[in-house]
Protein backbone atom coordinates (compact mmCIF):
# COMPACT_ATOMS: atom_id res chain seq x y z
CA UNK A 1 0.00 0.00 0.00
CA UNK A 2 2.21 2.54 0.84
CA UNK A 3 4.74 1.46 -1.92
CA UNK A 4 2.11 2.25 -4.57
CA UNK A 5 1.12 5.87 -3.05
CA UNK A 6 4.68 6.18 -3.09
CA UNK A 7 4.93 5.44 -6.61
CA UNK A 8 1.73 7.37 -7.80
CA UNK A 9 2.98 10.25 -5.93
CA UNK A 10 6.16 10.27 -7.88
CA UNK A 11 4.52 9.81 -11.70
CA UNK A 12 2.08 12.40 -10.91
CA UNK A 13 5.01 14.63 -9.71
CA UNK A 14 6.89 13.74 -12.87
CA UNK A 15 3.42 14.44 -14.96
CA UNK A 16 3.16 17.85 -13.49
CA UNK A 17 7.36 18.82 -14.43
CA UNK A 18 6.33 17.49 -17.62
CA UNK A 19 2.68 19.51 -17.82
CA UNK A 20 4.78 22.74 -16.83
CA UNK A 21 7.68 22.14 -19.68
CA UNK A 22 5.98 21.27 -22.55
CA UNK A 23 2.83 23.77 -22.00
CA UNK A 24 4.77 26.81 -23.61
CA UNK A 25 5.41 24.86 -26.85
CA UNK A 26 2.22 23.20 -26.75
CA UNK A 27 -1.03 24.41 -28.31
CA UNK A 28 -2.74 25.77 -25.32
CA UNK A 29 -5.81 24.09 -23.78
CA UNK A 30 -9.24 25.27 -21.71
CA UNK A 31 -10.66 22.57 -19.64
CA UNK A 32 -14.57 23.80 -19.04
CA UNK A 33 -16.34 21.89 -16.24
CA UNK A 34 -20.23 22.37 -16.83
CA UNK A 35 -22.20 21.09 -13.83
CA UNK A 36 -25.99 21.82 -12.37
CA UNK A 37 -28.01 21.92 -9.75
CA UNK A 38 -31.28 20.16 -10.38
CA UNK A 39 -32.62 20.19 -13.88
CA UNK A 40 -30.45 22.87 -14.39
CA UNK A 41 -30.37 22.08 -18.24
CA UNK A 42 -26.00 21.18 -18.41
CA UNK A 43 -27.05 19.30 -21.90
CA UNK A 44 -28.95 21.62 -23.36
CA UNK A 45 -26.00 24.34 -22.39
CA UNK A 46 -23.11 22.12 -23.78
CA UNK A 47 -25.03 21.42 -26.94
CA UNK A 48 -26.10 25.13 -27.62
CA UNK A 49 -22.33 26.44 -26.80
CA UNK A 50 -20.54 24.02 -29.23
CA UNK A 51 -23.23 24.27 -31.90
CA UNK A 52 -23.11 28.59 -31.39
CA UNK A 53 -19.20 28.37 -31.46
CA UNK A 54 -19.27 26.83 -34.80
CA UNK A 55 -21.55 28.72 -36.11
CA UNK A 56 -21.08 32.44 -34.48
CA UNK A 57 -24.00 34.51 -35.87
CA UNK A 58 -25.68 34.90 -32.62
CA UNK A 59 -22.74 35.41 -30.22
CA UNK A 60 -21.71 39.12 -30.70
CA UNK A 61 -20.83 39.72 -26.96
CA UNK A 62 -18.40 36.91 -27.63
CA UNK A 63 -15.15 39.27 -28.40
CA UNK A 64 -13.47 36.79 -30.92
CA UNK A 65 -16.02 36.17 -32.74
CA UNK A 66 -17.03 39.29 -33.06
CA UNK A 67 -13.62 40.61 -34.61
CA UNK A 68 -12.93 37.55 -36.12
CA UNK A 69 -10.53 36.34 -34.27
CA UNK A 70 -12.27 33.17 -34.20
CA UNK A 71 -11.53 31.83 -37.99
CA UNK A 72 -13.51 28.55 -37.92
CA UNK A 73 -14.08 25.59 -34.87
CA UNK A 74 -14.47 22.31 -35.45
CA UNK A 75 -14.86 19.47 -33.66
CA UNK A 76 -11.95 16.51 -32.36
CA UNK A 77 -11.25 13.45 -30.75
CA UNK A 78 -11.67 14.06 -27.41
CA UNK A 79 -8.14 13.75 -25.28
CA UNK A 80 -9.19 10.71 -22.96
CA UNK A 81 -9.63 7.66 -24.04
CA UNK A 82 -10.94 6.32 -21.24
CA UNK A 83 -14.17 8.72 -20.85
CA UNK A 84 -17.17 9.01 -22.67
CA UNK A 85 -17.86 11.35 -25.45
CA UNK A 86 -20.19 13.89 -24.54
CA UNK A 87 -22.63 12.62 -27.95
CA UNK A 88 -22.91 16.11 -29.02
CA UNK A 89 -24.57 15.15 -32.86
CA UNK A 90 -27.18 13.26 -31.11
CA UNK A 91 -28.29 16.42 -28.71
CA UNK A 92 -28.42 18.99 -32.07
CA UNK A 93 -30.57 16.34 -33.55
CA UNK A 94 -32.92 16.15 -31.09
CA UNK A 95 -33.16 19.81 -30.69
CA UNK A 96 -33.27 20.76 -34.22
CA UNK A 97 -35.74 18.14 -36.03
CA UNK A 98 -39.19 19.20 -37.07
CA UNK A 99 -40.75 17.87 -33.87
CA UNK A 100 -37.77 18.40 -31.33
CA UNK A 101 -37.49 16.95 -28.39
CA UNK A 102 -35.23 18.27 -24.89
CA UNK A 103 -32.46 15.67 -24.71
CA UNK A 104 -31.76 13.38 -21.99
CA UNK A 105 -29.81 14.57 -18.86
CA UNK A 106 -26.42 14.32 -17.44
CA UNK A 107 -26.17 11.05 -15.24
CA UNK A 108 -21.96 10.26 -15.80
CA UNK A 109 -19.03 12.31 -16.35
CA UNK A 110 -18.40 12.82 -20.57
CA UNK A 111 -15.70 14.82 -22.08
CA UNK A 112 -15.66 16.82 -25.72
CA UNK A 113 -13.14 18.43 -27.48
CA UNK A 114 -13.84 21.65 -29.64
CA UNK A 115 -10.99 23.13 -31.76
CA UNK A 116 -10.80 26.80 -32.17
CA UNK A 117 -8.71 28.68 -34.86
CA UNK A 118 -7.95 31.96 -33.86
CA UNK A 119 -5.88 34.38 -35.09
CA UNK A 120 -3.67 36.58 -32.53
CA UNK A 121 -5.04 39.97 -32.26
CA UNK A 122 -3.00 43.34 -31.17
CA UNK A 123 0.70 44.85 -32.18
CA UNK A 124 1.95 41.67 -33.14
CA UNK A 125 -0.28 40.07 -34.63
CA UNK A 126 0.79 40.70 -38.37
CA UNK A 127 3.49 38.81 -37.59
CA UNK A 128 1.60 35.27 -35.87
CA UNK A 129 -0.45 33.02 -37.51
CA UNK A 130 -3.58 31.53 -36.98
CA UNK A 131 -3.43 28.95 -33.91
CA UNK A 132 -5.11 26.27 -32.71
CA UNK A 133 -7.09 26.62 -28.92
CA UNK A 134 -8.52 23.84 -27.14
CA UNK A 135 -11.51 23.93 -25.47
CA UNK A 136 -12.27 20.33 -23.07
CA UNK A 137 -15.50 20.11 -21.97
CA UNK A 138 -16.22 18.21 -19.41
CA UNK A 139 -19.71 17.51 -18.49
CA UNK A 140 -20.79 15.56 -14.88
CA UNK A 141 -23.57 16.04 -12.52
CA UNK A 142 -23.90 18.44 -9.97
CA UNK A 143 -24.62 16.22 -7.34
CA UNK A 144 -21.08 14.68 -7.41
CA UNK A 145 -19.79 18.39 -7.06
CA UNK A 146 -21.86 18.39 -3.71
CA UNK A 147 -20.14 15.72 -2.41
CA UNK A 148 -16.59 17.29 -1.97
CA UNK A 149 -18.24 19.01 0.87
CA UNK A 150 -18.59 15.33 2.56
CA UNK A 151 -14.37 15.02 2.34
CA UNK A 152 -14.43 17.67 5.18
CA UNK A 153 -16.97 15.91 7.61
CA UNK A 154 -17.30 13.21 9.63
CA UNK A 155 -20.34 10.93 9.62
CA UNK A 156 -21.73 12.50 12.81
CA UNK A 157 -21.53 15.98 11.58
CA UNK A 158 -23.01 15.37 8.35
CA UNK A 159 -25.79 13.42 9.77
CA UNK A 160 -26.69 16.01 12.21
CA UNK A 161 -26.77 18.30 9.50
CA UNK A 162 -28.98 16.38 7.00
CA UNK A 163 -31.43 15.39 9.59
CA UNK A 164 -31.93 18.81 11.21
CA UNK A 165 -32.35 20.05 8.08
CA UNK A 166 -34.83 17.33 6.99
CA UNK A 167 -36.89 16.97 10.28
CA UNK A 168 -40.15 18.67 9.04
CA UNK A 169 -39.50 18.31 5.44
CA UNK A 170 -43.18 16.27 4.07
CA UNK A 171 -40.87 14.72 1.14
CA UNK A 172 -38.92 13.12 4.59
CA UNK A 173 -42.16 11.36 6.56
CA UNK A 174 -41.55 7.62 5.68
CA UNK A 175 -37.50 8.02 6.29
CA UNK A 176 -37.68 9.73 9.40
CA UNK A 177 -40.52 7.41 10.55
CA UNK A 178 -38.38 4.00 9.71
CA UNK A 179 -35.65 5.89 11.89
CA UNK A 180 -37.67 6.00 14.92
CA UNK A 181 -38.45 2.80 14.76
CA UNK A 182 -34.81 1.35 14.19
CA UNK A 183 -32.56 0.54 16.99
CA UNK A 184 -28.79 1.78 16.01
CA UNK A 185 -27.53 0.74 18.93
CA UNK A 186 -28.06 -2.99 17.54
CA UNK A 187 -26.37 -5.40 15.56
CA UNK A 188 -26.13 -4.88 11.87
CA UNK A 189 -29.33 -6.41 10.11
CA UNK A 190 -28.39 -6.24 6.69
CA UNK A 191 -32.33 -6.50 5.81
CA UNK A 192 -33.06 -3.21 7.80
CA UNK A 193 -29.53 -1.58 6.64
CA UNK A 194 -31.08 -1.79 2.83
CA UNK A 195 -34.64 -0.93 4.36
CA UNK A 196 -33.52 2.63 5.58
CA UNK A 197 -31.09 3.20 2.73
CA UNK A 198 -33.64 2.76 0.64
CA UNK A 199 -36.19 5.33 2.34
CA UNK A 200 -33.32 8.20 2.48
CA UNK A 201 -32.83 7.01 -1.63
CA UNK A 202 -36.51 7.65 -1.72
CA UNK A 203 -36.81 11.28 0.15
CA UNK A 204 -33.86 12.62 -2.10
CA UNK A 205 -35.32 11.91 -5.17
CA UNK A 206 -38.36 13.45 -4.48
CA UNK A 207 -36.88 16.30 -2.65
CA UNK A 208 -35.09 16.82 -5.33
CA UNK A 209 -37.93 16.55 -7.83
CA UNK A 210 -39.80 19.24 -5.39
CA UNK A 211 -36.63 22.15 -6.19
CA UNK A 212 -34.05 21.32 -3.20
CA UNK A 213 -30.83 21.40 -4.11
CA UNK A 214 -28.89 19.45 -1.01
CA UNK A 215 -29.67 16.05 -2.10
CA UNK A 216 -26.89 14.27 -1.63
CA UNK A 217 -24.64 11.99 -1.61
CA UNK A 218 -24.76 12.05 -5.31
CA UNK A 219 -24.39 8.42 -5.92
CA UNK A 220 -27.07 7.85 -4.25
CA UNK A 221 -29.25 9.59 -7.10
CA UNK A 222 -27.09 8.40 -9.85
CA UNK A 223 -25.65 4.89 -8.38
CA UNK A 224 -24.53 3.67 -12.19
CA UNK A 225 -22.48 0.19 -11.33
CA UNK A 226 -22.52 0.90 -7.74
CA UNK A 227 -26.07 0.18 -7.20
CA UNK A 228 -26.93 -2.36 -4.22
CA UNK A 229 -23.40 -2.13 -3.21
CA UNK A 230 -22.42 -1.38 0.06
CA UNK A 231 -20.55 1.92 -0.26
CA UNK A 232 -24.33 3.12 -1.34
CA UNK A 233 -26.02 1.12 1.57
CA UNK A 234 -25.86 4.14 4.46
CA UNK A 235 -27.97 6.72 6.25
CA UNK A 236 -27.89 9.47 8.53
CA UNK A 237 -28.69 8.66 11.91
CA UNK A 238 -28.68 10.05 15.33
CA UNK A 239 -24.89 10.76 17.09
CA UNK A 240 -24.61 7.26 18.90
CA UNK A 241 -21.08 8.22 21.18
CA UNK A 242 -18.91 5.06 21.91
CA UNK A 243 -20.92 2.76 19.47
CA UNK A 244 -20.16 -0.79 19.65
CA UNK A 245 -18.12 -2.65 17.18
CA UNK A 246 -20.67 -4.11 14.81
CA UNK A 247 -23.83 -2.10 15.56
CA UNK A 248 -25.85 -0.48 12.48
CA UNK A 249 -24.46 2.73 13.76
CA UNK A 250 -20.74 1.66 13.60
CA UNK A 251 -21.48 0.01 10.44
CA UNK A 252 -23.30 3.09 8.50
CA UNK A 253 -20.39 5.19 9.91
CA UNK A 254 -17.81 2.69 8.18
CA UNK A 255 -19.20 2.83 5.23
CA UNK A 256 -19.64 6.44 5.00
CA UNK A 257 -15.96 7.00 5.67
CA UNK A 258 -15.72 4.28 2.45
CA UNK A 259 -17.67 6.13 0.36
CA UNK A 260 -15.49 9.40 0.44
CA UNK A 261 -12.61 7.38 0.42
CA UNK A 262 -13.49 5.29 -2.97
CA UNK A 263 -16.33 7.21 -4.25
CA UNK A 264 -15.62 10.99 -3.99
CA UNK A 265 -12.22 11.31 -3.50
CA UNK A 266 -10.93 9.35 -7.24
CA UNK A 267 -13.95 11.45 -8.83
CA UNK A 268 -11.71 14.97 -7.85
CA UNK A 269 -8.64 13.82 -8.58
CA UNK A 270 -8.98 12.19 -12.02
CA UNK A 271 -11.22 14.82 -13.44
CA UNK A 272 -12.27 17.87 -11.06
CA UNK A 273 -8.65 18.58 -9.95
CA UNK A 274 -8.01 19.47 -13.65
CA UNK A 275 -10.37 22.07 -15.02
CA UNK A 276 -9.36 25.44 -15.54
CA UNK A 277 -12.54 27.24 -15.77
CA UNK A 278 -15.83 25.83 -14.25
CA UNK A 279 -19.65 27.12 -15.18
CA UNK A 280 -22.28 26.10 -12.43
CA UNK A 281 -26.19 25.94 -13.73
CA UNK A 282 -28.77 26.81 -11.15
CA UNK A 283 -32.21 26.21 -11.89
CA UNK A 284 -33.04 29.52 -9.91
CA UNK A 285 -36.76 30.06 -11.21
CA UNK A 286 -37.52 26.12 -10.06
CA UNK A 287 -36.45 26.72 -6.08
CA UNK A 288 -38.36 29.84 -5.78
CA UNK A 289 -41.27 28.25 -7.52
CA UNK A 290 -41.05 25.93 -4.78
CA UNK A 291 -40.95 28.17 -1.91
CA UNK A 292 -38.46 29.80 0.76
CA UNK A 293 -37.02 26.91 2.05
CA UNK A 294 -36.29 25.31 -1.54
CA UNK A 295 -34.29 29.24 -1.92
CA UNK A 296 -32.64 28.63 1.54
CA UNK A 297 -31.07 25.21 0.49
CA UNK A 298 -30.30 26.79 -2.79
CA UNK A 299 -28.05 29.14 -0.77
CA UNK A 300 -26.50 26.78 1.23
CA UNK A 301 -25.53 24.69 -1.92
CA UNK A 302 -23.97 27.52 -3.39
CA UNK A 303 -21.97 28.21 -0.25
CA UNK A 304 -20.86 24.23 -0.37
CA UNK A 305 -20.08 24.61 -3.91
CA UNK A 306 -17.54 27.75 -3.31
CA UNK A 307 -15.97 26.18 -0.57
CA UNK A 308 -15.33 23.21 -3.06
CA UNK A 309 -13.46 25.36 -5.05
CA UNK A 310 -11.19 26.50 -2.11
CA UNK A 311 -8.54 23.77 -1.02
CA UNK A 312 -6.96 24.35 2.08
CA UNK A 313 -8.76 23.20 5.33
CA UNK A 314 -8.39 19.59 3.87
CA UNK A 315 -5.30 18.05 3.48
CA UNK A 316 -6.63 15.76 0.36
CA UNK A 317 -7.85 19.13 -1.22
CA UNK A 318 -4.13 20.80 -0.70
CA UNK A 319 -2.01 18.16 -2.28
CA UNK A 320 -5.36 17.71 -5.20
CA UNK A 321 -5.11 21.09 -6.32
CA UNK A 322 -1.42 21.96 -5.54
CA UNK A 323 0.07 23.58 -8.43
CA UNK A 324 -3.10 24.57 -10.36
CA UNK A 325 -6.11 26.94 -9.94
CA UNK A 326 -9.71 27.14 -11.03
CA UNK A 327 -9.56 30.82 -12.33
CA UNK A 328 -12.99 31.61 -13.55
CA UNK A 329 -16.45 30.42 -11.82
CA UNK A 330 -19.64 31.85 -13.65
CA UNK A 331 -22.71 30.91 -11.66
CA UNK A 332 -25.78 31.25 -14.18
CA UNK A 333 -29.46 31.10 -13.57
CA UNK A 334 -30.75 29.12 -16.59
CA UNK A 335 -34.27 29.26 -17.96
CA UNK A 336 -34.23 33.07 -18.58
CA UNK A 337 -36.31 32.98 -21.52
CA UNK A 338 -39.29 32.04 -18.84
CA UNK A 339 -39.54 35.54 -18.06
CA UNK A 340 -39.82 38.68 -19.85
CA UNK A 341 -36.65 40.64 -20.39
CA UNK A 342 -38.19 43.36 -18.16
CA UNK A 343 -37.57 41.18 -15.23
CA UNK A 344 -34.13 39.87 -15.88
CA UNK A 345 -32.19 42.05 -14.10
CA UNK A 346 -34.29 40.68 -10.74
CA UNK A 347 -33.18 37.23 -11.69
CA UNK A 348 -30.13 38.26 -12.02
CA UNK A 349 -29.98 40.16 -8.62
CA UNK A 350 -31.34 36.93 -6.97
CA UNK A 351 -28.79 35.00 -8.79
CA UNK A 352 -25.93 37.29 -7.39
CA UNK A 353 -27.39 37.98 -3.90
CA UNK A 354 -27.33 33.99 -3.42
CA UNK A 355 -23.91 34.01 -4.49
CA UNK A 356 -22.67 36.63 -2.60
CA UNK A 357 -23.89 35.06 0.70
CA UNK A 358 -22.50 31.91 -0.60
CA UNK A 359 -18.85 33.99 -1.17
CA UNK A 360 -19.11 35.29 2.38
CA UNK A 361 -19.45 32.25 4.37
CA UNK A 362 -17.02 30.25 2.38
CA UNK A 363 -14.46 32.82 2.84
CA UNK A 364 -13.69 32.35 -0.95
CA UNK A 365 -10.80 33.66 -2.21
CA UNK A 366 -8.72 33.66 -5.56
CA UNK A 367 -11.02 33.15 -8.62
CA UNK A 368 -13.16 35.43 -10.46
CA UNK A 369 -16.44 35.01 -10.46
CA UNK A 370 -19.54 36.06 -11.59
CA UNK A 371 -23.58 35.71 -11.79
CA UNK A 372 -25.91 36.27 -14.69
CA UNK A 373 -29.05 34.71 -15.82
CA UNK A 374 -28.57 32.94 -19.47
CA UNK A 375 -31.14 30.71 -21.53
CA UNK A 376 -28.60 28.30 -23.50
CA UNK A 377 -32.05 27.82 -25.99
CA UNK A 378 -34.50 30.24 -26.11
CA UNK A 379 -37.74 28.56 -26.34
CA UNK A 380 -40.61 31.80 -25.87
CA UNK A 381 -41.29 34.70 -27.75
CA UNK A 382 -42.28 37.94 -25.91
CA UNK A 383 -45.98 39.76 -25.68
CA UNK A 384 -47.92 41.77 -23.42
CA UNK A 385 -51.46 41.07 -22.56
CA UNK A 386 -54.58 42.68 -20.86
CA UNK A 387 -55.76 40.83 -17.70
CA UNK A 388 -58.42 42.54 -16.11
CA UNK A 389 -57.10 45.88 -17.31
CA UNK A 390 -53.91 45.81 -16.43
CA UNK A 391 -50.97 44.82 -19.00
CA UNK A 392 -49.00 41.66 -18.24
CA UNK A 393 -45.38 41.10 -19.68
CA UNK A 394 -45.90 37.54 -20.77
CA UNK A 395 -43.74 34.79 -22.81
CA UNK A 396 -45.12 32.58 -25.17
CA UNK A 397 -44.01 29.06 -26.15
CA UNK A 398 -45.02 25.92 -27.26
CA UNK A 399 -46.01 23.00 -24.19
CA UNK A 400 -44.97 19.40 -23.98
CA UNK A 401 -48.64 18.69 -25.18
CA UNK A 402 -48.06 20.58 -28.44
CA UNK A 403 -50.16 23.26 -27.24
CA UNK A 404 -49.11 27.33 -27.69
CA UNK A 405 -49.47 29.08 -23.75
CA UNK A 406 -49.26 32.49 -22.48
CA UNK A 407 -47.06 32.52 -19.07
CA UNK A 408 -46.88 35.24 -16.91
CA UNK A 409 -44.75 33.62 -13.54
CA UNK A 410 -45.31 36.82 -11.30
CA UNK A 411 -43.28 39.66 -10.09
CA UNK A 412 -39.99 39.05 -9.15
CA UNK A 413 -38.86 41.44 -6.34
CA UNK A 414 -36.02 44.36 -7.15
CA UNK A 415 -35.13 43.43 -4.20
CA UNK A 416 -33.74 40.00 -3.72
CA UNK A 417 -33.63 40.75 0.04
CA UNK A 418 -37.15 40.49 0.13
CA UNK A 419 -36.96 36.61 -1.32
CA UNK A 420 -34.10 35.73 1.09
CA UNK A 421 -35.04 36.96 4.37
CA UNK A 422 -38.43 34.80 3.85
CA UNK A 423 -36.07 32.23 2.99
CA UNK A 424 -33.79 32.61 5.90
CA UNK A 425 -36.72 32.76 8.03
CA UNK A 426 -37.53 29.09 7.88
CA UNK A 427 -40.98 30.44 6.18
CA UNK A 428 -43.06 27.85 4.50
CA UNK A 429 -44.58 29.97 1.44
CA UNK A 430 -44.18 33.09 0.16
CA UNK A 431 -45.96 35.77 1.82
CA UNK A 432 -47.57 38.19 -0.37
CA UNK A 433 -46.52 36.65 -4.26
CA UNK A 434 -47.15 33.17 -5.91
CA UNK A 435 -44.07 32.68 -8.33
CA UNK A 436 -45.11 29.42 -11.15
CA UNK A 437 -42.73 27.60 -13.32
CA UNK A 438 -43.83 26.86 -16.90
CA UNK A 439 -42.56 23.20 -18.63
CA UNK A 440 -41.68 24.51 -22.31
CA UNK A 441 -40.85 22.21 -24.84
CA UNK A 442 -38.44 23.38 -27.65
CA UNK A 443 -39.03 25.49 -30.43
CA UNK A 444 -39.16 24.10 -34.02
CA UNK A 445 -35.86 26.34 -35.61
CA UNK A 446 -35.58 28.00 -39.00
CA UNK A 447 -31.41 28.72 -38.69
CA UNK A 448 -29.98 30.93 -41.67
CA UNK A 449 -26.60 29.97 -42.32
CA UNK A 450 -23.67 31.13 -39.81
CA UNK A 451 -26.08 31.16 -36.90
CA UNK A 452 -26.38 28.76 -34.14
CA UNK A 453 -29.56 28.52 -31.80
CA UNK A 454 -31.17 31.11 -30.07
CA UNK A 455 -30.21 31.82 -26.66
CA UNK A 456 -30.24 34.59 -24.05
CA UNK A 457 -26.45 36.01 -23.09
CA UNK A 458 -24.99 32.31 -23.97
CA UNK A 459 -22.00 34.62 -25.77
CA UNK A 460 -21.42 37.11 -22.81
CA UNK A 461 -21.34 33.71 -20.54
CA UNK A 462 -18.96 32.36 -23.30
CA UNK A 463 -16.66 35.60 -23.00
CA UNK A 464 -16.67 35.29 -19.54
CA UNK A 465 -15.37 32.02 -19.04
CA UNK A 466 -12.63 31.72 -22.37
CA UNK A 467 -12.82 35.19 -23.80
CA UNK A 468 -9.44 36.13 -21.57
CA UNK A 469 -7.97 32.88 -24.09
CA UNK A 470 -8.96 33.71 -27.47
């Protein structure tokens, strides 16, 4: 065992000499990390990016592509061999066809490699020619970012933290009532081990089906090959001190301790420990559709998510990101094309009020970020209708059903203050506003040639995150 750290440690060490030689002769590289919290729409956002960066009519706020620095993209074998391809032709398909259709969502890390060829800008660049910039994108579920957060807890903390939080929760009646009637102070059952695994399984999926954003750990929602397995096979319970060897408390502690060890911890250092730049989809609109609390939890998943990003406290984090830096973190409240552009800039407020409480109380430091509220596909058209003599700014779209609607969702607050005191509050519904969520389906497109899909600020997110590269 310790002969093969030993020898990991050095070829990674010899990796990284090697990484910091060649990287000035080498054509350079941007590794994108796209994750989401909840429906966020990460496919839809991958798909409309690569298919607007080859085609570059609709990204003005872009910088290269505006002044042409961008001369064409096209698309490559992707650098690992050993991960999926993101299937990129099969998500433009869907979205593009006479009848489209949303695609399917992330549920395992893929990879994609776009090629851009730019030519140098500025004093010199009469003088350079065209190169070739990478851009990586690496695509995995949001609940696995989550669960970095677990690397810093033990399984007491963490389960006095998920089962304050999920006392009076309804989604959490039938886990919380097979806890009270388990005994975790006896011997492992394996029977009733499964049996309250199971239940907690249960409560996130629906919680997160009902707009929380906490629902972790992530395997638990997307288990792949590790279904049924042990390392799954765990709950929160009640702090049991000096537990016997053996007992279901002992056991679920174990295997807690095994799931950070072989779950979460080779999911950061093969793939999260390398991105550069890292977006972060938050289905905003969805958690205050479903009320304060949904908005609270939202909060404190942003806050976990930032701290994610800040190695230090954790030895394992300090040695994973030793050497390199996630630079750029754009937090973006998707779905912006469910609201009329006169109530954008609340969204956006929202978006950056949540993320400014989230900078505080991780104490973040280093990276740039940023907040802004983006619809990868626009899927409404705008109008303004009379309802009982007053004038609504509405969107219009088409429904799963086939079916055109008129949606107004209600007045978002100018001041997000207003939405996250209630939410801080512990309040159960909103006060004096009822915010709704419409289900869109896609838009059949008509695209002239040169232009990609139709989106809302997908090229000012795009200049954001690689702009600086290009």
């Amino acid at each position: 065992m310790v002969f093969t750290e030993i020898a990991d440690g050095i070829a990674r060490s010899i990796e990284a000499v090697s990484d910091t030689v060649t990287a000035p002769f080498s054509e350079p590289v941007i590794r994108l990390g796209v994750t989401g919290l909840s429906r966020a729409g990460k496919t839809v956002f991958i798909t409309s990016l690569v298919a607007n960066l080859m085609d570059r009519g609709r990204m003005p706020q872009l910088i290269g592509a505006a002044n042409g620095a961008i001369r064409t993209a096209y698309l490559q074998p992707q650098p690992d061999d050993t991960l999926p391809r993101f299937t990129y032709e099969d998500h433009i398909s869907n979205l593009t066809q006479s009848q489209p259709q949303w695609p399917t969502g992330t549920k395992r890390v893929s990879e994609l490699r776009l090629s851009l060829r730019v030519q140098p800008t500025g004093l010199l660049s009469g003088l350079q020619g065209p190169r070739n910039v990478h851009l990586d994108i690496v695509d995995y579920p949001g609940e696995w970012l989550l669960d970095l957060g677990l690397l810093e807890k033990s399984y007491a903390q963490w389960s006095t933290e998920v089962l304050t939080r999920i006392a009076d929760r309804h989604e959490a009646e039938a886990f919380n009532a097979a806890l009270t009637q388990t005994d975790t102070a006896k011997k492992l059952d394996e029977p009733v081990a499964q049996h309250l695994a199971q239940q907690f399984t249960s409560y996130l999926n629906v919680a997160r089906n009902n707009g929380y954003s906490d629902c972790g750990p992530g395997r638990f929602l997307l288990p792949g090959d590790l279904a049924g397995s042990p390392v799954l096979t765990f709950a929160p319970l009640p702090e049991l001190p000096k537990a016997a060897r053996g007992t279901l408390y002992r056991e679920f502690e174990r295997r807690f301790e095994s799931y950070k060890r072989n779950v979460v911890k080779p999911f950061f250092r093969d793939h999260f420990s390398r991105i550069d730049r890292q977006i972060v989809l938050v289905d905003v609109l969805g958690a205050i559709h479903a009320g304060p609390r949904a908005v609270d939890d939202l909060r404190q998943a942003m806050a976990d998510i930032l701290a994610a990003f800040r190695p230090g406290r954790n030895a394992f984090l300090t040695r994973l990101f030793q050497g390199r830096r996630i630079d750029r973190i754009l937090f973006a409240a998707t779905k912006a094309d469910h609201l009329h552009h006169a109530q954008h800039p609340q969204l956006t407020a929202i978006t950056q009020a949540l993320l400014r409480e989230a900078k505080d109380r991780a104490d973040f430091a280093g990276a740039k970020t940023a907040a802004m509220s983006i619809a990868a596909l626009r899927t409404t058209t705008e109008d303004r209708i009379d309802h009982n003599g007053t004038l609504l700014n509405v969107v219009r779209g088409r429904l799963q059903n086939g079916k055109q609607a008129a949606f107004y969702p209600g007045a978002l607050p100018d001041d997000p203050g207003h939405l996250l005191a209630s939410a801080r509050s512990g309040a159960q519904k909103w006060l004096d506003a009822d915010y709704q969520i419409m289900n869109f389906a896609p838009a059949p497109l008509t695209l002239k040639p040169g232009d990609g899909p139709p989106h809302i600020r997908l090229d000012k997110a795009a200049q954001f995150l690689i702009g600086d590269k290009l």
